[in-house]
PDB file of N, CA and C in Angstrom:
ATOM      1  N   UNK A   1      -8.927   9.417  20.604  1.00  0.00           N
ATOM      2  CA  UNK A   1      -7.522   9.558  20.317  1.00  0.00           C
ATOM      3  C   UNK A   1      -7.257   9.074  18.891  1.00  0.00           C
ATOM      4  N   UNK A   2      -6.171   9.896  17.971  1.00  0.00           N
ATOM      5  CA  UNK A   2      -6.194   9.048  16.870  1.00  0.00           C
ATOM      6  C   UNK A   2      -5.054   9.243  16.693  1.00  0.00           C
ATOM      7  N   UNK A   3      -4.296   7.726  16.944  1.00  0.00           N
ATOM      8  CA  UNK A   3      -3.481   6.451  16.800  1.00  0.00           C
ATOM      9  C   UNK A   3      -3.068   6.284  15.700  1.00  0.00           C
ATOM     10  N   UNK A   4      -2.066   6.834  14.832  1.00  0.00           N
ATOM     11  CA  UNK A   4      -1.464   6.172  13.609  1.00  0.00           C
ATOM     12  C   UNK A   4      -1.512   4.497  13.792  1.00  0.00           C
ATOM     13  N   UNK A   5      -1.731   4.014  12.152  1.00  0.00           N
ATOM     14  CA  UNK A   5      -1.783   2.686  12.011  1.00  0.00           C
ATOM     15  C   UNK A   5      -0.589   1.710  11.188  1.00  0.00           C
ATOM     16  N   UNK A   6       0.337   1.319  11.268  1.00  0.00           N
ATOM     17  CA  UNK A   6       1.527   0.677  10.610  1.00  0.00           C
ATOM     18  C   UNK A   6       1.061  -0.658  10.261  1.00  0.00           C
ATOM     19  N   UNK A   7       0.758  -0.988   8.887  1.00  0.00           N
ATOM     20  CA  UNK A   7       0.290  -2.239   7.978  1.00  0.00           C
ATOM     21  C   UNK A   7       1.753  -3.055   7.591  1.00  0.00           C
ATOM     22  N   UNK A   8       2.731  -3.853   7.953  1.00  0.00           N
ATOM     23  CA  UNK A   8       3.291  -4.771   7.585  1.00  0.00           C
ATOM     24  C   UNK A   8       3.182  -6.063   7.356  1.00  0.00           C
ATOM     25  N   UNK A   9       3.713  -6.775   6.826  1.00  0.00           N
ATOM     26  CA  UNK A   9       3.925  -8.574   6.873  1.00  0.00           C
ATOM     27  C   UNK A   9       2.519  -8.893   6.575  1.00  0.00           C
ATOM     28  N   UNK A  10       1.933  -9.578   7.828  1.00  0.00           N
ATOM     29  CA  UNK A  10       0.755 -10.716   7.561  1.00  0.00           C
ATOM     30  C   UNK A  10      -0.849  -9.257   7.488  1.00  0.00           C
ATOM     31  N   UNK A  11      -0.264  -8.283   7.701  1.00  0.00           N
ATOM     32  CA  UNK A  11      -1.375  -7.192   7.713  1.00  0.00           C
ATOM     33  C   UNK A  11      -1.528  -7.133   6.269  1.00  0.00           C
ATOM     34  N   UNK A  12      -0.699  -6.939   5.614  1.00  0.00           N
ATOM     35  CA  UNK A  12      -0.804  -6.403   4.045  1.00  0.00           C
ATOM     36  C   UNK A  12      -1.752  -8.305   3.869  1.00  0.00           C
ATOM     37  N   UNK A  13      -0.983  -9.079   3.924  1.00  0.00           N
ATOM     38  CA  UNK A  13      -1.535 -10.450   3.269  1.00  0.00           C
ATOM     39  C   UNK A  13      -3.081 -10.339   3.491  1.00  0.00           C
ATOM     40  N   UNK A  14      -3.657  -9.668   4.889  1.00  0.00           N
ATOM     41  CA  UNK A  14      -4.946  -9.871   5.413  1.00  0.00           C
ATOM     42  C   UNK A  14      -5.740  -8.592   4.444  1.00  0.00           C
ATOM     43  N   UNK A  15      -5.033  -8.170   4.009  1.00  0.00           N
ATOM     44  CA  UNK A  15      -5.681  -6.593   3.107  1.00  0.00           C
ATOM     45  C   UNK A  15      -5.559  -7.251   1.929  1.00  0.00           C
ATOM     46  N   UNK A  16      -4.855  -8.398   1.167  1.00  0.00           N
ATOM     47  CA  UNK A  16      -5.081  -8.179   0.225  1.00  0.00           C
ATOM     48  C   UNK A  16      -6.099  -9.696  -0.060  1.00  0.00           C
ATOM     49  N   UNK A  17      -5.968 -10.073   0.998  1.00  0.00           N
ATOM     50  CA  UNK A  17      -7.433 -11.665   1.129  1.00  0.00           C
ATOM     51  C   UNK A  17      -8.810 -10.760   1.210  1.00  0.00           C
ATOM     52  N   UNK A  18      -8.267  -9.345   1.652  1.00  0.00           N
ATOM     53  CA  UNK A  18      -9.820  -8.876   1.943  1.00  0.00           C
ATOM     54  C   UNK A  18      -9.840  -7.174   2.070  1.00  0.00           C
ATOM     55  N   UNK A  19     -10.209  -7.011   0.509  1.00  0.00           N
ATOM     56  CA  UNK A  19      -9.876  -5.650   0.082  1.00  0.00           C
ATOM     57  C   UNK A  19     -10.633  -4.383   0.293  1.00  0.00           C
ATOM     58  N   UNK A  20     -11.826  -5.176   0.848  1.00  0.00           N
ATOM     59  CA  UNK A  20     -12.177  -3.600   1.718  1.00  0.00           C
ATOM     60  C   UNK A  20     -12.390  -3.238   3.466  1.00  0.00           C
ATOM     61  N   UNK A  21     -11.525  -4.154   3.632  1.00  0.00           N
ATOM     62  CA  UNK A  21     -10.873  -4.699   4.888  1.00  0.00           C
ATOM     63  C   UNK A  21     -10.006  -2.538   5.347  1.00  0.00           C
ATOM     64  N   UNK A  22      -9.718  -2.302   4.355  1.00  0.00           N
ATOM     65  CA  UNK A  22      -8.948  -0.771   4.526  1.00  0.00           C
ATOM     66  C   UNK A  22     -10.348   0.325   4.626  1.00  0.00           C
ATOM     67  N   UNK A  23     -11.392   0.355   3.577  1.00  0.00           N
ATOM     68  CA  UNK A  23     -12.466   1.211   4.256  1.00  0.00           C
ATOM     69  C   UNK A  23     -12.836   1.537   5.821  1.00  0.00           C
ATOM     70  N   UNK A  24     -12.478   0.175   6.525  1.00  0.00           N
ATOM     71  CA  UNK A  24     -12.861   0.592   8.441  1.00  0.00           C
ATOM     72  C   UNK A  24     -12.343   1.576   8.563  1.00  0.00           C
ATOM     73  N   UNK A  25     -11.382   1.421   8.548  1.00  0.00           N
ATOM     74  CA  UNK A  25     -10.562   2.716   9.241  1.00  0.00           C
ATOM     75  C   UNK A  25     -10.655   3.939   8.131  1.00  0.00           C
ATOM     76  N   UNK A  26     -11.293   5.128   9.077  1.00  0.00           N
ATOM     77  CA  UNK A  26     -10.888   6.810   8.274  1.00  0.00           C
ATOM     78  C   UNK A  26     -10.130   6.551   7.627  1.00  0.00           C
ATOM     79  N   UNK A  27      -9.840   7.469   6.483  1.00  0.00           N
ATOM     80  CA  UNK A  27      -9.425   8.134   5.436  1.00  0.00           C
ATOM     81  C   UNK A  27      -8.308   8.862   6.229  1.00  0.00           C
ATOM     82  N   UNK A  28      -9.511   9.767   7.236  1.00  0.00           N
ATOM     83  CA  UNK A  28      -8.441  11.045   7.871  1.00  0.00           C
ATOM     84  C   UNK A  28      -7.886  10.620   9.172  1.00  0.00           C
ATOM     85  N   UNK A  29      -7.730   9.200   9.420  1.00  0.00           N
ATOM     86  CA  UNK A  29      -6.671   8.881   9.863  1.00  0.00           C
ATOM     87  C   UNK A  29      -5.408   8.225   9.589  1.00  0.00           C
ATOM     88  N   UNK A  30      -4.089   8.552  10.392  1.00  0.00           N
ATOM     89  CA  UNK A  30      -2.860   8.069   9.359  1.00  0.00           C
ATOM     90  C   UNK A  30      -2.362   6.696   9.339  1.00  0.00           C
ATOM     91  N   UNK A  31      -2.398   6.338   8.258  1.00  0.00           N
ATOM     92  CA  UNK A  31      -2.400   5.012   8.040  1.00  0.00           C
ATOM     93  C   UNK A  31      -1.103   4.697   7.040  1.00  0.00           C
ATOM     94  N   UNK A  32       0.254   3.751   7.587  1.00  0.00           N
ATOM     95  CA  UNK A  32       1.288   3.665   6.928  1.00  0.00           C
ATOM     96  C   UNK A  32       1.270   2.111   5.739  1.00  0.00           C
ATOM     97  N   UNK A  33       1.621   1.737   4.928  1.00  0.00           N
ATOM     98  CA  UNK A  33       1.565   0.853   4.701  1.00  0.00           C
ATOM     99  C   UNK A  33       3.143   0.448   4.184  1.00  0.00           C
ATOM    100  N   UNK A  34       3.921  -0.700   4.795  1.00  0.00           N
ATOM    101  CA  UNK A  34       5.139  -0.831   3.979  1.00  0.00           C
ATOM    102  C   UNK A  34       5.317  -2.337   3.327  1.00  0.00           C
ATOM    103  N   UNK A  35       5.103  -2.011   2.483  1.00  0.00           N
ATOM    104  CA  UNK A  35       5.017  -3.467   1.104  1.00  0.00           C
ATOM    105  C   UNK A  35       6.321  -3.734   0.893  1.00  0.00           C
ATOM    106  N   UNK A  36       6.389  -5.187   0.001  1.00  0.00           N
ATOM    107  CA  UNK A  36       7.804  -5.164  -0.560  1.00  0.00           C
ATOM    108  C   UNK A  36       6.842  -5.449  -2.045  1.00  0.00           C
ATOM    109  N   UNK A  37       7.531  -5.059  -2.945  1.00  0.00           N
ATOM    110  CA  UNK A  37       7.185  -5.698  -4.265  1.00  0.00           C
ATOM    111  C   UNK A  37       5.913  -6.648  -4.918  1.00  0.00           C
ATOM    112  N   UNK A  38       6.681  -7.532  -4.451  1.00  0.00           N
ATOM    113  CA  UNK A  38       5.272  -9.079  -4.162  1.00  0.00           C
ATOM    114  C   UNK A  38       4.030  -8.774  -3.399  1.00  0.00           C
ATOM    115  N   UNK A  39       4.527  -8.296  -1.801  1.00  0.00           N
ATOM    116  CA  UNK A  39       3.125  -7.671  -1.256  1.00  0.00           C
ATOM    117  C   UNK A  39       2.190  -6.236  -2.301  1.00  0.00           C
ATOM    118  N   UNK A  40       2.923  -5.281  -2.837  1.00  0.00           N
ATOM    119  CA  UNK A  40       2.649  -4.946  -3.690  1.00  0.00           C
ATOM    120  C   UNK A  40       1.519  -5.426  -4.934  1.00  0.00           C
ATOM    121  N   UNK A  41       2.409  -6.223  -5.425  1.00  0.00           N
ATOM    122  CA  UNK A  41       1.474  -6.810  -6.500  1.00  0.00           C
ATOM    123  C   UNK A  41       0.577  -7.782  -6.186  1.00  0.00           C
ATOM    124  N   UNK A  42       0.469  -8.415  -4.570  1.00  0.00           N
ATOM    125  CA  UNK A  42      -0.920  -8.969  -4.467  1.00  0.00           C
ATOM    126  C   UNK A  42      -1.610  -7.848  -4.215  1.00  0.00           C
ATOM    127  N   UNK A  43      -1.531  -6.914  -3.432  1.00  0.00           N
ATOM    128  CA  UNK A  43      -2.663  -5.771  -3.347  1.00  0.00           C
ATOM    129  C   UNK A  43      -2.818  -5.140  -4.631  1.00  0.00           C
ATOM    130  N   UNK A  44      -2.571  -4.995  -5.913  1.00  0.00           N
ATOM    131  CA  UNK A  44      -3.070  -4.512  -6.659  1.00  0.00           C
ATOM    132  C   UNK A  44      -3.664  -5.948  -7.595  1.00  0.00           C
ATOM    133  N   UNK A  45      -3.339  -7.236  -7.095  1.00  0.00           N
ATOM    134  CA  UNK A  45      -4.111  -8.530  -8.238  1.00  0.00           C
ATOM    135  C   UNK A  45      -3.094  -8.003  -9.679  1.00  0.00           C
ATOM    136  N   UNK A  46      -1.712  -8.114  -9.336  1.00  0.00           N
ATOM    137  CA  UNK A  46      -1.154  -8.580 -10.686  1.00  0.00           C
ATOM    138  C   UNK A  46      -0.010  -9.341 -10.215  1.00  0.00           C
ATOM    139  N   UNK A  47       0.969  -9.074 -11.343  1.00  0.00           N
ATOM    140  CA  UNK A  47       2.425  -9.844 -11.399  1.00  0.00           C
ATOM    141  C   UNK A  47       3.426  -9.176 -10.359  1.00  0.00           C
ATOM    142  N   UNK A  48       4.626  -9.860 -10.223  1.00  0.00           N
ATOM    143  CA  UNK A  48       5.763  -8.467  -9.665  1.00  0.00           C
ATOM    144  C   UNK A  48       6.190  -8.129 -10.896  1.00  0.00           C
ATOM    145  N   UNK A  49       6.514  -8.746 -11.886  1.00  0.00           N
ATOM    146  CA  UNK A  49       6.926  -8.528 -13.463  1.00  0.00           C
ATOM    147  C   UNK A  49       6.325  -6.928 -13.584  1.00  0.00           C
ATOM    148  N   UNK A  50       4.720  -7.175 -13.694  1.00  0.00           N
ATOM    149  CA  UNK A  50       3.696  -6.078 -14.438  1.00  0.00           C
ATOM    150  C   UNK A  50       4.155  -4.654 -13.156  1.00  0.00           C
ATOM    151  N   UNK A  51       4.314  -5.241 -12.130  1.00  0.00           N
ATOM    152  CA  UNK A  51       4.502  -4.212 -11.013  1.00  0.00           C
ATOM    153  C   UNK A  51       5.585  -3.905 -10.912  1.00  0.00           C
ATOM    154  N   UNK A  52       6.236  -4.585 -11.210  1.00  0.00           N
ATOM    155  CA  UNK A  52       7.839  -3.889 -11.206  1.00  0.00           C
ATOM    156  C   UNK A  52       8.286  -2.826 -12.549  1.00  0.00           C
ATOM    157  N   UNK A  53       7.476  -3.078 -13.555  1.00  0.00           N
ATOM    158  CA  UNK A  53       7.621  -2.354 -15.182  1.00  0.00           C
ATOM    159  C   UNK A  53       7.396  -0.616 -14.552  1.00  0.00           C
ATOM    160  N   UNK A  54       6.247  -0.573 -13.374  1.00  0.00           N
ATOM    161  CA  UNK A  54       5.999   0.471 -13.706  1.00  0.00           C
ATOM    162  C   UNK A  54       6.351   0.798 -12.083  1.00  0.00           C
ATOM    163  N   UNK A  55       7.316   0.756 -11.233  1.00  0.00           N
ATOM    164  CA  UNK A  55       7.146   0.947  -9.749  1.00  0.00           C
ATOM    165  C   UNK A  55       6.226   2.015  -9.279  1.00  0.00           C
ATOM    166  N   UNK A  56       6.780   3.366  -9.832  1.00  0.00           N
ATOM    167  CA  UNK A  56       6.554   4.992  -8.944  1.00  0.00           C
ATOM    168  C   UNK A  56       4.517   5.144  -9.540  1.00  0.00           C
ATOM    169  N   UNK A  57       4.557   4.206 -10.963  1.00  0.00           N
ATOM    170  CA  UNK A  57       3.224   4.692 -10.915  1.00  0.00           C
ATOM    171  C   UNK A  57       1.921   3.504 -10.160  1.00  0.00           C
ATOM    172  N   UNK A  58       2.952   2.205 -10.260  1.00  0.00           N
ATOM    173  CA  UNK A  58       1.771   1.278  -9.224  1.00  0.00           C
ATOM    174  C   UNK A  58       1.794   1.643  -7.918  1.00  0.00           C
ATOM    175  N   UNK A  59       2.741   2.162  -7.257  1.00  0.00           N
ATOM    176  CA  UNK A  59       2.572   2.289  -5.957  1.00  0.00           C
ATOM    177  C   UNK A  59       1.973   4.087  -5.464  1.00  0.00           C
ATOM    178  N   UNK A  60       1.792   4.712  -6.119  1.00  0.00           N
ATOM    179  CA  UNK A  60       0.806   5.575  -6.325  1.00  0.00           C
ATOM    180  C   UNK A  60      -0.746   5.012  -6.723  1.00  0.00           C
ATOM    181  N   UNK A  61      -0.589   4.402  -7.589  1.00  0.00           N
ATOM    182  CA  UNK A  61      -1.897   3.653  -7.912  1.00  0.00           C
ATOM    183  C   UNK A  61      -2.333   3.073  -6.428  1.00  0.00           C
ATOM    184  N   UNK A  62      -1.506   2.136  -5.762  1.00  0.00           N
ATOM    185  CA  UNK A  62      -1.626   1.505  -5.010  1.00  0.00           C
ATOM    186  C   UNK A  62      -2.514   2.470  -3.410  1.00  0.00           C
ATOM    187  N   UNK A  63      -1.447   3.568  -2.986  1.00  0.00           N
ATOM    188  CA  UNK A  63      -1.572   4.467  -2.026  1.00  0.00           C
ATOM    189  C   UNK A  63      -3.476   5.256  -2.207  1.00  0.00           C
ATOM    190  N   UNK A  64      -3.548   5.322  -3.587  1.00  0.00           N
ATOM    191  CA  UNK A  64      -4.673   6.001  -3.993  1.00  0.00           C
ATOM    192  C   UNK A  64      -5.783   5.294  -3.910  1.00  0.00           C
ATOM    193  N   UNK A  65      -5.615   3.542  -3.806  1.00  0.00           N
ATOM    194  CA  UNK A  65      -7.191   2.640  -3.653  1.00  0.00           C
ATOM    195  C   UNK A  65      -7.533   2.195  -2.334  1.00  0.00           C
ATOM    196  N   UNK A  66      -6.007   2.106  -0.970  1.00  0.00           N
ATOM    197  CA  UNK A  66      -6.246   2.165   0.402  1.00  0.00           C
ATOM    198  C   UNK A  66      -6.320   3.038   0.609  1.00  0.00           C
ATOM    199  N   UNK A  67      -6.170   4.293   0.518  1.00  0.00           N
ATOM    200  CA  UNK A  67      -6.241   5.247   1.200  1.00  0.00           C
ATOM    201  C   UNK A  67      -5.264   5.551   2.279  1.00  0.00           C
ATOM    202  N   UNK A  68      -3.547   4.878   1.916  1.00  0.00           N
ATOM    203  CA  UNK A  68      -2.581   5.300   3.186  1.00  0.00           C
ATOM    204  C   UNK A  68      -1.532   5.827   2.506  1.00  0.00           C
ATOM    205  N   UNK A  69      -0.535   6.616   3.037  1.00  0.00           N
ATOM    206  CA  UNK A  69       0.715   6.193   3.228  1.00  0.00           C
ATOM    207  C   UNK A  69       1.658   4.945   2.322  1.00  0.00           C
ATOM    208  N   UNK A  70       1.813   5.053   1.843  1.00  0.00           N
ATOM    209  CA  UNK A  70       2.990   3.293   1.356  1.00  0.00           C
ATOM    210  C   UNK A  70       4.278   3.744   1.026  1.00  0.00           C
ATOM    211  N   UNK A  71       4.749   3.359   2.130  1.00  0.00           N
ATOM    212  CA  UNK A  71       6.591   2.973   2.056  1.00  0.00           C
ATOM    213  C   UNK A  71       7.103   1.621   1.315  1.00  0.00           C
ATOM    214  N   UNK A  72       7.234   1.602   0.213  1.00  0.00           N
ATOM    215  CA  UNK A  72       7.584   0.906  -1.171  1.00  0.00           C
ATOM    216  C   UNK A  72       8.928   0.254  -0.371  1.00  0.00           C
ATOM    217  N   UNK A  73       9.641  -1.053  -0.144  1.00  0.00           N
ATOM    218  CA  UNK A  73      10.848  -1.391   0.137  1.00  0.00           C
ATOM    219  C   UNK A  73      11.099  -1.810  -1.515  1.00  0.00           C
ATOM    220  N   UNK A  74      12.683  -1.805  -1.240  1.00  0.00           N
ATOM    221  CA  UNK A  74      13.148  -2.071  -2.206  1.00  0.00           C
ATOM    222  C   UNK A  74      14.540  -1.586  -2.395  1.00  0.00           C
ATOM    223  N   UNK A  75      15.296  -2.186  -3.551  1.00  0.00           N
ATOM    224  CA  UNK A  75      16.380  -1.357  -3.740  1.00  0.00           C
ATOM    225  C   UNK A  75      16.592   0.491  -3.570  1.00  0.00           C
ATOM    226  N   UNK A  76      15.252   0.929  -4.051  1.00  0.00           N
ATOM    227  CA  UNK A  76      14.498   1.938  -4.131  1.00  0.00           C
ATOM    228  C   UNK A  76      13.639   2.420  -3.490  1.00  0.00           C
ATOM    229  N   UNK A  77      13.671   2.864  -2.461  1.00  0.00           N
ATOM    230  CA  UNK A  77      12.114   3.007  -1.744  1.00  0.00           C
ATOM    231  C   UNK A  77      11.608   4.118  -2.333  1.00  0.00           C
ATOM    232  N   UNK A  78      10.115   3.955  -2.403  1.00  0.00           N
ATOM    233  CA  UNK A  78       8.981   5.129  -2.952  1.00  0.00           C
ATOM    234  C   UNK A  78       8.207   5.151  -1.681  1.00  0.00           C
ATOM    235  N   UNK A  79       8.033   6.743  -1.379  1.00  0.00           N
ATOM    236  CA  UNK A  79       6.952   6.588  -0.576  1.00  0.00           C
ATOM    237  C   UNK A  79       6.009   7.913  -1.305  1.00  0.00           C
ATOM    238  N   UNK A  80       5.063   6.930  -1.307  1.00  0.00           N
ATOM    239  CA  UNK A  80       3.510   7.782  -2.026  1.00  0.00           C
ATOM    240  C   UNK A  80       2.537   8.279  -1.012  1.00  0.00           C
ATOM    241  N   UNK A  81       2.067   9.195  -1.127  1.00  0.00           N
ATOM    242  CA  UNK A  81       0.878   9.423   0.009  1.00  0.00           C
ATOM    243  C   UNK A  81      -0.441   9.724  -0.838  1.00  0.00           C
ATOM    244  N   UNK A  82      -1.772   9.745  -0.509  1.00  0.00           N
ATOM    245  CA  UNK A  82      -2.602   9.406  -0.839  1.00  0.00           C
ATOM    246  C   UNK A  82      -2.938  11.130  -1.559  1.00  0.00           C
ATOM    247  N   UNK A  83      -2.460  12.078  -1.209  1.00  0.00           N
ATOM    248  CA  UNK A  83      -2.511  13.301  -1.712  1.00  0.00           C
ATOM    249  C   UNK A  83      -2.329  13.466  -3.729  1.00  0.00           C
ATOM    250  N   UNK A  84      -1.401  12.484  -3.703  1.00  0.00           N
ATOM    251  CA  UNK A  84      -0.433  12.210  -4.938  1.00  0.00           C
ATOM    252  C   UNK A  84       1.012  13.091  -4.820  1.00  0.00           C
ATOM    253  N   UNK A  85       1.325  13.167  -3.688  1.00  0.00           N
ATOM    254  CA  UNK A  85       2.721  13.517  -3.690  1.00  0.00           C
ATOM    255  C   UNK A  85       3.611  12.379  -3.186  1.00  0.00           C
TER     256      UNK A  85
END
């Protein structure tokens, strides 16, 4: 059976203590991720400053090195999918 996967809160913290912690799971299965900012910029190892300069292209960046889905919170939500759309 394949089970979509929803990454929030202490999930993102555990992905970003342990970054290839996202390889287990397929590619070609669907995998959501919803960050805020900060969770954001620990999964990519920078600032919220440096991550906030550039939102639509870190969180594309971001979607493109797990391999999911990311629903961006924020004033703004971005959601990127790993396609690049």
């Amino acid at each position: 059976m394949h089970v979509p996967l929803l990454l929030d809160a202490d999930a993102l913290n555990i992905l970003a203590d342990h970054p290839l912690f996202h390889s287990v799971r397929s590619r070609y299965l669907v995998t959501v991720c919803t960050p805020h900012p900060g969770e954001c910029a620990r999964l990519l190892q920078t600032t919220i400053s440096s991550f906030e300069s550039a939102r639509p292209q870190a969180t594309m960046e971001l979607t493109k090195k797990i391999g999911a889905i990311v629903v961006l919170k924020g004033r703004y939500t971005i959601i990127a999918f790993p396609n690049g759309n």
